[in-house]
Protein backbone atom coordinates (compact mmCIF):
# COMPACT_ATOMS: atom_id res chain seq x y z
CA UNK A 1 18.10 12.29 -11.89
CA UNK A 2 15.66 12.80 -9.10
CA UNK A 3 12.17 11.34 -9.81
CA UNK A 4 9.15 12.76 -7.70
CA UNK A 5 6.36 9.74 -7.41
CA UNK A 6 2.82 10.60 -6.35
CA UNK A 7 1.27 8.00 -4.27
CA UNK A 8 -0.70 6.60 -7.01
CA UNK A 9 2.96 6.12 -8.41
CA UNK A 10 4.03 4.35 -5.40
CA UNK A 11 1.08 2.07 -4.85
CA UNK A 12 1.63 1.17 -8.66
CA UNK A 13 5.23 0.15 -8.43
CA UNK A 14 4.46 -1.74 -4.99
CA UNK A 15 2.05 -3.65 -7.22
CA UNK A 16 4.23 -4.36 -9.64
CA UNK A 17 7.40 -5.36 -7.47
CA UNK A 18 4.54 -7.77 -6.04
CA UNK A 19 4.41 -9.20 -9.17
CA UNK A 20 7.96 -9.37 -10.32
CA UNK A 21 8.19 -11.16 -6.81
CA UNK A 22 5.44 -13.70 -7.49
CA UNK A 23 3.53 -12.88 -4.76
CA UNK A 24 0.76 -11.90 -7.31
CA UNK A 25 -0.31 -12.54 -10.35
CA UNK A 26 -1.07 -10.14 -13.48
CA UNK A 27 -4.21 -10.67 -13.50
CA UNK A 28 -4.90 -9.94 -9.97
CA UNK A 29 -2.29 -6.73 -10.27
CA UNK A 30 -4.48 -5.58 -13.18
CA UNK A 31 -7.71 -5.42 -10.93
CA UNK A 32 -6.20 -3.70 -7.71
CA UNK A 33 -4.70 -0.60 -10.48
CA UNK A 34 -7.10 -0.94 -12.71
CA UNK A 35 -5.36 -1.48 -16.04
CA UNK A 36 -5.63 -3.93 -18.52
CA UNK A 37 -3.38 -7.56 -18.01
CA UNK A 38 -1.11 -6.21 -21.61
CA UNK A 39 -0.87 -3.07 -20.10
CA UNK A 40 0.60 -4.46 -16.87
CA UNK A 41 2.98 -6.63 -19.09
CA UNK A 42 4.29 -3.48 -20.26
CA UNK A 43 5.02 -1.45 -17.00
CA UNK A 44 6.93 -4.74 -15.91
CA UNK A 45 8.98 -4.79 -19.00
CA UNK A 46 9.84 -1.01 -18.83
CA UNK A 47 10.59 -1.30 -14.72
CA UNK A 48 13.06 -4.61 -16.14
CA UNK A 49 14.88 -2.50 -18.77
CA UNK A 50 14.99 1.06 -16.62
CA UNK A 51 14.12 0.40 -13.40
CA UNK A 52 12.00 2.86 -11.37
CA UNK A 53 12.70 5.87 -13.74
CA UNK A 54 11.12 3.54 -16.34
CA UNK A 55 7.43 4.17 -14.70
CA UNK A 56 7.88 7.45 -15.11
CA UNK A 57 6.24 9.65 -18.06
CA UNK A 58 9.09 10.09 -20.87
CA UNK A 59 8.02 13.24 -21.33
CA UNK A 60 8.13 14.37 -17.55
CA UNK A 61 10.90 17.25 -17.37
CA UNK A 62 10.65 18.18 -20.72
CA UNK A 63 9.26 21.89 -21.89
CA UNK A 64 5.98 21.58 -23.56
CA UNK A 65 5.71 21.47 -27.36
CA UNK A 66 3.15 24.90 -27.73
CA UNK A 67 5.82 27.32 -25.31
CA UNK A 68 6.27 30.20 -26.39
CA UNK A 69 9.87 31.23 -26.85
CA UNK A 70 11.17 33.84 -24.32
CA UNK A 71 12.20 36.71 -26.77
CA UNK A 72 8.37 36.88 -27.88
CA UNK A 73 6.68 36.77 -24.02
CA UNK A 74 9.26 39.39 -22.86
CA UNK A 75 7.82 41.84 -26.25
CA UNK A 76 3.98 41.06 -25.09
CA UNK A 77 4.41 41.57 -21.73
CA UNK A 78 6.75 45.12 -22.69
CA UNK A 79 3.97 46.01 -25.04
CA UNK A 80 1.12 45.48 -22.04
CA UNK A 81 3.30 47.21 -19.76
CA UNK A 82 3.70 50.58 -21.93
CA UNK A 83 0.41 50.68 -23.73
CA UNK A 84 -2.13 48.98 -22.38
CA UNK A 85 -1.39 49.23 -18.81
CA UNK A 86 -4.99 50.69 -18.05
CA UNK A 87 -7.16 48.84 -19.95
CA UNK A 88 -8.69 45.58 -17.97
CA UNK A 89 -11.12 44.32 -15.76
């Protein structure tokens, strides 16, 4: 699976291979991202078990949970088309 990183992203697992790597500490990686010393603990733990996947959101690729199903969006936008085609801004 291809993962897209912003550069936020990036920066944050630079930081955090820092850290596996002992070059920095915790604490200090919890000033430069901004997150809390438990919360780094955490990133490092899920970059351990899944590697760089692991940073990414779980629910990244996944449709949302209020989509509407296809079948109704292709009867509102029949219904706009036929009847209500002039009304509007």
């Amino acid at each position: 699976m291809l993962i897209t990183m912003s550069d936020k992203k990036i920066q944050r697992l630079a930081v955090l291979q820092d850290v596996r790597d002992h070059r920095i500490t915790q604490v200090r990686a919890a000033e430069i991202l901004n997150l809390s010393t438990r919360q780094i603990t955490r990133l490092l733990q899920k970059l351990n078990q899944d590697g760089v996947s692991g940073l990414a959101h779980a629910s990244r690729g996944q449709p949302g949970h209020h989509r509407h199903d296809e079948l109704l969006k292709s009867k509102c936008l029949s219904i706009i088309s036929e009847h209500l085609l002039g009304f509007g801004p």
